[in-house]
N, C-alpha and C. Protein backbone atom coordinates (compact mmCIF):
# COMPACT_ATOMS: atom_id res chain seq x y z
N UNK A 1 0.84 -5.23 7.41
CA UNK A 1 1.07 -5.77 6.08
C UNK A 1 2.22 -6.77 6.17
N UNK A 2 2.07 -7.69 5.47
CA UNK A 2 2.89 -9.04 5.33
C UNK A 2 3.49 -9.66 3.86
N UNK A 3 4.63 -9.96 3.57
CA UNK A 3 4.76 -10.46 2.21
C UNK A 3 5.42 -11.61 2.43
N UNK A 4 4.92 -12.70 1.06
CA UNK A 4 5.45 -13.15 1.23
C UNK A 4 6.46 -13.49 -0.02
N UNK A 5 7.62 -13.76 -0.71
CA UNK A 5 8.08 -13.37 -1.47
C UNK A 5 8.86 -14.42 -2.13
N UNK A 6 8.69 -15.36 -3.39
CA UNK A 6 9.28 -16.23 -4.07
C UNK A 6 9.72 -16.31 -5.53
N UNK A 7 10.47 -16.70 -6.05
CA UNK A 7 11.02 -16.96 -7.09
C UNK A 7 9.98 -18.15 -8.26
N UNK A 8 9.97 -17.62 -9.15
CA UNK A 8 9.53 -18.90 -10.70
C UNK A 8 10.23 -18.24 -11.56
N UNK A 9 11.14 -18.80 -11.40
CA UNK A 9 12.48 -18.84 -13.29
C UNK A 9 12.98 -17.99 -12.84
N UNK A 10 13.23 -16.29 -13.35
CA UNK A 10 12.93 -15.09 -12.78
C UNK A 10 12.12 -14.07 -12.36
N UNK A 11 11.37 -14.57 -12.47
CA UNK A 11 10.01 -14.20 -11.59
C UNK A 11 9.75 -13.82 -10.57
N UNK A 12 9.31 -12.81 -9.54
CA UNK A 12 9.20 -12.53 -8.24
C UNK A 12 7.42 -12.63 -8.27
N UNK A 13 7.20 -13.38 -7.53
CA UNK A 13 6.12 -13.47 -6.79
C UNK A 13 5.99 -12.92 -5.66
N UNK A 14 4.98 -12.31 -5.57
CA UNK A 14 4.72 -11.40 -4.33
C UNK A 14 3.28 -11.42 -3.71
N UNK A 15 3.11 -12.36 -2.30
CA UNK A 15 1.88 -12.11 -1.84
C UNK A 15 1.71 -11.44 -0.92
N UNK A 16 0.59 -10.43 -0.90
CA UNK A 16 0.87 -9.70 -0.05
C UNK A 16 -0.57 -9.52 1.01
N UNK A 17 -0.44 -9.49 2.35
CA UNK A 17 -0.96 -9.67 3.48
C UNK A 17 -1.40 -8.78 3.55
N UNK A 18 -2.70 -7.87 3.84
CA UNK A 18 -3.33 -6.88 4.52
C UNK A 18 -3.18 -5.37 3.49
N UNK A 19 -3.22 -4.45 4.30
CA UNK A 19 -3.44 -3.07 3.72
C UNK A 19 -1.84 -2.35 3.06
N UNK A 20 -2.03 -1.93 1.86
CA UNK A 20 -1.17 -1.33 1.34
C UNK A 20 -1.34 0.25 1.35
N UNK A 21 -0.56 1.03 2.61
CA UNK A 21 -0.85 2.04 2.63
C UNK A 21 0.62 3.22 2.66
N UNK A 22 0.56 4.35 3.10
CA UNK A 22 1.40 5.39 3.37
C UNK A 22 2.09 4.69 4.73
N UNK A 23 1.74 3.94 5.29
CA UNK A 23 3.01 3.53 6.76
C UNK A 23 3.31 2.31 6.46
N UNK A 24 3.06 1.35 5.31
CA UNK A 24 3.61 0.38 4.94
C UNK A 24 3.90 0.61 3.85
N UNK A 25 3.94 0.91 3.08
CA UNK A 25 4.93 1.23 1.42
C UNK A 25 6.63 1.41 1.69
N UNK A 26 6.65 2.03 2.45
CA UNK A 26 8.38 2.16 2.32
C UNK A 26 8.96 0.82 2.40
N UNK A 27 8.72 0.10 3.49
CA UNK A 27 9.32 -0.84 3.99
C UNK A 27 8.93 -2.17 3.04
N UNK A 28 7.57 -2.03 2.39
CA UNK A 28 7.38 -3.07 1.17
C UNK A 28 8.60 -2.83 0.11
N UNK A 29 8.88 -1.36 -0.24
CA UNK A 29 9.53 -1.14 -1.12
C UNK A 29 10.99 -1.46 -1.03
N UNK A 30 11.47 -1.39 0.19
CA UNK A 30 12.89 -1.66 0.48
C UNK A 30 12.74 -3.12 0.33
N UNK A 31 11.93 -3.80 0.82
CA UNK A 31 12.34 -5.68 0.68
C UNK A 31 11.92 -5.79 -0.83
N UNK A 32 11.13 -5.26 -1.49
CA UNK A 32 11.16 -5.63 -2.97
C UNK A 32 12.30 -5.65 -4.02
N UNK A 33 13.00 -4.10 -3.56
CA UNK A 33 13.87 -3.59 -4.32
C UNK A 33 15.61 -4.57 -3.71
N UNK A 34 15.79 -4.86 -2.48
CA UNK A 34 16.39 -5.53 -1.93
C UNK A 34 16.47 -7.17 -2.79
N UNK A 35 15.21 -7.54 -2.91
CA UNK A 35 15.31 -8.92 -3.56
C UNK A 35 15.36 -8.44 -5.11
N UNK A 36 14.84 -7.82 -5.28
CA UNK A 36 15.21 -7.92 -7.51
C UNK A 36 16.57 -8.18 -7.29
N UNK A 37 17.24 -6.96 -6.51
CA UNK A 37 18.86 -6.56 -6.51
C UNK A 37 19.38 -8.10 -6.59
N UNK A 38 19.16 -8.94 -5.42
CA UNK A 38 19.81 -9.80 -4.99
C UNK A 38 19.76 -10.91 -5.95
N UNK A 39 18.38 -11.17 -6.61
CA UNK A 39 18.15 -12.25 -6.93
C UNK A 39 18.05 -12.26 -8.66
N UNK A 40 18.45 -10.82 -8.98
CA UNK A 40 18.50 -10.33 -10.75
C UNK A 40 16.96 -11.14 -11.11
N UNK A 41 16.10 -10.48 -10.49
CA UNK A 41 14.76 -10.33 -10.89
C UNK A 41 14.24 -9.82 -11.98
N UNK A 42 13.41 -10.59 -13.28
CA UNK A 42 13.40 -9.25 -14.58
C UNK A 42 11.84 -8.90 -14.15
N UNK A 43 10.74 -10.11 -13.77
CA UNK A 43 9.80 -9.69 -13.82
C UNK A 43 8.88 -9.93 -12.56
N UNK A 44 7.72 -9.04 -12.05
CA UNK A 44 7.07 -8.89 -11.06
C UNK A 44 5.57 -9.68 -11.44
N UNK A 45 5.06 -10.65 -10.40
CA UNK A 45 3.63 -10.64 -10.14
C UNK A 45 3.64 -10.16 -8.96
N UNK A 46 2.39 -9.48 -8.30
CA UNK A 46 1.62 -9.00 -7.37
C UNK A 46 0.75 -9.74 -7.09
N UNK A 47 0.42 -10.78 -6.18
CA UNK A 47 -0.88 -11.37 -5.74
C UNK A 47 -1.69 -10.55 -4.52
N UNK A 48 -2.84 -9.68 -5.34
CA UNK A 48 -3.38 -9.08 -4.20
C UNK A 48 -4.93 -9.63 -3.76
N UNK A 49 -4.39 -10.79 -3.92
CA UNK A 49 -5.57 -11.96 -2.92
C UNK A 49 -6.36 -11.41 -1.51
N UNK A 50 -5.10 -11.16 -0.70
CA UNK A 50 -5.56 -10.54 0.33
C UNK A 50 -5.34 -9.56 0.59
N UNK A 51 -5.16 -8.34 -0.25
CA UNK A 51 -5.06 -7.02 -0.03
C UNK A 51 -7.01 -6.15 -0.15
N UNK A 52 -7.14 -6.01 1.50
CA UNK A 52 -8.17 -5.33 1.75
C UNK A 52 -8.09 -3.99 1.51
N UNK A 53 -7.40 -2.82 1.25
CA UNK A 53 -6.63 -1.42 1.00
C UNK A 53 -5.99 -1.13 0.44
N UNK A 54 -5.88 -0.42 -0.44
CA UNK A 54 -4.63 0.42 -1.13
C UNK A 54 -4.67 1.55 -1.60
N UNK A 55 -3.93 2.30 -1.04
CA UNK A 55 -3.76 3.80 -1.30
C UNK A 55 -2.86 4.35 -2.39
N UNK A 56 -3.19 5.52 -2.87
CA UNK A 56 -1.70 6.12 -3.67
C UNK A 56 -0.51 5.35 -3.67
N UNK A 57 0.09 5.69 -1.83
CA UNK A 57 1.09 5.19 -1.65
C UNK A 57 1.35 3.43 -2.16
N UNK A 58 0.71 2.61 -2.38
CA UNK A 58 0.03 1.42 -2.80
C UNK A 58 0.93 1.22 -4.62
N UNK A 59 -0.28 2.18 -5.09
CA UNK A 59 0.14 2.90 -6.62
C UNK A 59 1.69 3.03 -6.32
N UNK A 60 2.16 3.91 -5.91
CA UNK A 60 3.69 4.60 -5.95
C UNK A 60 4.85 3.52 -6.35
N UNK A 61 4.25 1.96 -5.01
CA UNK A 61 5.04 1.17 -5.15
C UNK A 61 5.33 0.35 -6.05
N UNK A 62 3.47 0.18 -7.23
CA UNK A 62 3.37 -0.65 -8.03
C UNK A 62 4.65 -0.04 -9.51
N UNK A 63 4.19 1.16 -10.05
CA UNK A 63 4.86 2.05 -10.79
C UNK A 63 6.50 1.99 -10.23
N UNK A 64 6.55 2.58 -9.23
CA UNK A 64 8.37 1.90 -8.97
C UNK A 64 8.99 0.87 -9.65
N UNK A 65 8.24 -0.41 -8.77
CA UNK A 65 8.55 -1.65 -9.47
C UNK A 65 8.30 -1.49 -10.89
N UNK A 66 7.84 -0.74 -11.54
CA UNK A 66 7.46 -1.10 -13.32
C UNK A 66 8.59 -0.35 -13.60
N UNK A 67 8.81 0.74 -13.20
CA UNK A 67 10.00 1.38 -13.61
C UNK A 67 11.12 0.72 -13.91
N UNK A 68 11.44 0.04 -12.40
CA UNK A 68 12.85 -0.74 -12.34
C UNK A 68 12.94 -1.93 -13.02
N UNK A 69 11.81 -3.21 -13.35
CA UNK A 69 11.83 -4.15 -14.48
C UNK A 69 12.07 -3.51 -15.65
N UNK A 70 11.50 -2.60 -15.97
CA UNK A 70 11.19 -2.09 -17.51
C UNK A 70 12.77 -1.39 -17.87
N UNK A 71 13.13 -1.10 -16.93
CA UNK A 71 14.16 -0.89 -17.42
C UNK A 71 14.98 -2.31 -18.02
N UNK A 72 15.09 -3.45 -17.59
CA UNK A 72 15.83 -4.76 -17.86
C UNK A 72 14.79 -5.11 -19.01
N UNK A 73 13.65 -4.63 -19.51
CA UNK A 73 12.74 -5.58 -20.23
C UNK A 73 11.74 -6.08 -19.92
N UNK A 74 11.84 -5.76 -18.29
CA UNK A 74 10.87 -7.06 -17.54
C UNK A 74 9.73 -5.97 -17.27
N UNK A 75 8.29 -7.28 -17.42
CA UNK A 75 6.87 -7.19 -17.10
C UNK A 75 6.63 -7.02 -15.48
N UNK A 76 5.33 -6.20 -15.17
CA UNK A 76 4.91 -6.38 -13.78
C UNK A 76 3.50 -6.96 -13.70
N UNK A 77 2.71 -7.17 -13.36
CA UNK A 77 1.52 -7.96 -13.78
C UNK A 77 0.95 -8.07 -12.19
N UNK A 78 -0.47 -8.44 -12.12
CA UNK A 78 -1.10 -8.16 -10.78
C UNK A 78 -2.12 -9.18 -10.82
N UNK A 79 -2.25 -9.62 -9.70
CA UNK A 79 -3.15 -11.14 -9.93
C UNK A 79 -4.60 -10.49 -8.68
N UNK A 80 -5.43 -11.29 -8.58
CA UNK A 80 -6.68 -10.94 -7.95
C UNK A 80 -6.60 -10.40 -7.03
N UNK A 81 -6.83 -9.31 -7.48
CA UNK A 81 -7.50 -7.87 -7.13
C UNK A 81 -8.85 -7.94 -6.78
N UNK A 82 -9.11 -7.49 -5.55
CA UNK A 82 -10.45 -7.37 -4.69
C UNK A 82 -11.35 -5.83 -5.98
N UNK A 83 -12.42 -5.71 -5.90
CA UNK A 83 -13.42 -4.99 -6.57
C UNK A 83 -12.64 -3.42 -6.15
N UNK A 84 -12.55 -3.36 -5.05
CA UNK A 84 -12.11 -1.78 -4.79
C UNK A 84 -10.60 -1.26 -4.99
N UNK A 85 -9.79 -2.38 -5.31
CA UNK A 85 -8.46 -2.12 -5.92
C UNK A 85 -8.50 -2.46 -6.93
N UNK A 86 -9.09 -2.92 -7.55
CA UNK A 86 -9.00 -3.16 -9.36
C UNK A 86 -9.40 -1.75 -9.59
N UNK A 87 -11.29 -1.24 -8.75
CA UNK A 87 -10.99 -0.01 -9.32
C UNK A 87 -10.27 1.38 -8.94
N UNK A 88 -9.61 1.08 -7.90
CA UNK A 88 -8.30 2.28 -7.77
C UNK A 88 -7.08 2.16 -8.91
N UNK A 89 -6.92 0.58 -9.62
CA UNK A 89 -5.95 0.39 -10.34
C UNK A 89 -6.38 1.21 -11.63
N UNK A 90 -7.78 0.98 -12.18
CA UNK A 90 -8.03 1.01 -13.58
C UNK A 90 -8.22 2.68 -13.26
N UNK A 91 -8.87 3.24 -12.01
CA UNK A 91 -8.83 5.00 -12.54
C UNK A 91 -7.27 5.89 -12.01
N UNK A 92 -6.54 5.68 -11.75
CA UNK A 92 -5.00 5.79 -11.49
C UNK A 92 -4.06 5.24 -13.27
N UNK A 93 -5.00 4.73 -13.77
CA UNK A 93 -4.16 4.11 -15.36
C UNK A 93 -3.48 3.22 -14.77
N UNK A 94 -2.83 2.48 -13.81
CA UNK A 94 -1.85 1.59 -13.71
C UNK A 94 -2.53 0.25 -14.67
N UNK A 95 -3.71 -0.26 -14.80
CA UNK A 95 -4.16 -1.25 -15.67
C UNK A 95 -3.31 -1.35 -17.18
N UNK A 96 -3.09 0.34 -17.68
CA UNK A 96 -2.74 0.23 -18.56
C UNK A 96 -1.17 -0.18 -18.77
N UNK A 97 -0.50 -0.03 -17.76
CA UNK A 97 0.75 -0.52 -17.90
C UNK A 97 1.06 -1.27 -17.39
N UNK A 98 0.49 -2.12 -16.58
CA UNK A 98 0.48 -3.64 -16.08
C UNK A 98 -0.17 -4.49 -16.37
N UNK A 99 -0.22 -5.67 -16.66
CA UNK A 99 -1.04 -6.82 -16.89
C UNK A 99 -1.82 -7.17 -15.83
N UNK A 100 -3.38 -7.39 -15.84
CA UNK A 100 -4.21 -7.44 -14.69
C UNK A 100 -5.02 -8.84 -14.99
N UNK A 101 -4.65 -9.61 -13.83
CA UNK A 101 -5.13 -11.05 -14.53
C UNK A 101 -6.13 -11.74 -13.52
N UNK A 102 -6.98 -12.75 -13.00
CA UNK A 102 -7.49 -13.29 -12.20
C UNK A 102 -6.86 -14.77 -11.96
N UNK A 103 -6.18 -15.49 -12.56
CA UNK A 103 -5.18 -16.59 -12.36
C UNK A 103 -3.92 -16.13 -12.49
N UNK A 104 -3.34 -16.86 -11.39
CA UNK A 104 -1.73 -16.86 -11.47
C UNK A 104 -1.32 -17.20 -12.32
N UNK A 105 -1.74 -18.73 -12.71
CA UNK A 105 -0.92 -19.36 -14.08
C UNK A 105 -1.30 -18.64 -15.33
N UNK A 106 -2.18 -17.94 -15.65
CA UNK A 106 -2.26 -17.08 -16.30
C UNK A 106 -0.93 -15.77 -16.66
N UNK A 107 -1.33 -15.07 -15.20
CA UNK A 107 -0.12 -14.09 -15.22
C UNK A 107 1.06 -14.47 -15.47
N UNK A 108 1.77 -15.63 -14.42
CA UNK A 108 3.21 -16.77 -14.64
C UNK A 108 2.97 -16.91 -16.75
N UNK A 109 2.42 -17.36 -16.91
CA UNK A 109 2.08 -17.71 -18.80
C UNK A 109 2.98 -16.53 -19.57
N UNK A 110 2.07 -15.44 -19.13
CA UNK A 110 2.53 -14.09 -19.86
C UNK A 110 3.68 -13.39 -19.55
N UNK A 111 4.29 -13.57 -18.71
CA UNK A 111 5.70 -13.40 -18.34
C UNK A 111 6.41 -14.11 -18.98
């Protein structure tokens, strides 16, 4: 797994490379939580363009991150989602507390 990780306004953009699983979640989570810190991040997109996998552990990280924006106010939002993680998103409920979009400029809009 690979990220790659940029700024719009306060915005964290996040693309992310390959499988989101139980031996890559921690280490996603430390560089995520590392950059909000650094960069006073309020709100999250997720581009899971190329995310072929995602597990629980996947979930764990998304909900983290909602935790820690929501506390400042800030949105998390998730951009194209492959068929088999949209539907791990929508039966896990995370749909309901994230914004689930198919354009970026879309998601970027609603932030």
């Amino acid at each position: 797994m690979r990220l790659n990780l940029k700024t719009i306004n306060k915005t964290l953009v996040i693309t992310v490379f390959g499988d989101i699983d139980h031996h890559s979640s921690d280490e996603m989570r430390e560089r995520i939580d590392r950059f909000i810190d650094n960069h006073s991040i309020r709100n999250i997109i997720f581009d899971f363009t190329n995310v072929n996998f995602m597990d629980s552990a996947g979930i764990g990280v998304i909900i983290g991150r909602y935790r820690k924006v929501s506390d400042m106010d800030g949105k998390v939002a998730i951009v194209n989602s492959r068929l088999h993680v949209k539907k791990l998103l929508e039966i896990s409920g995370v749909h309901k507390i994230v914004g689930m979009y198919e354009e970026m400029d879309t998601a970027i809009t609603e932030m």
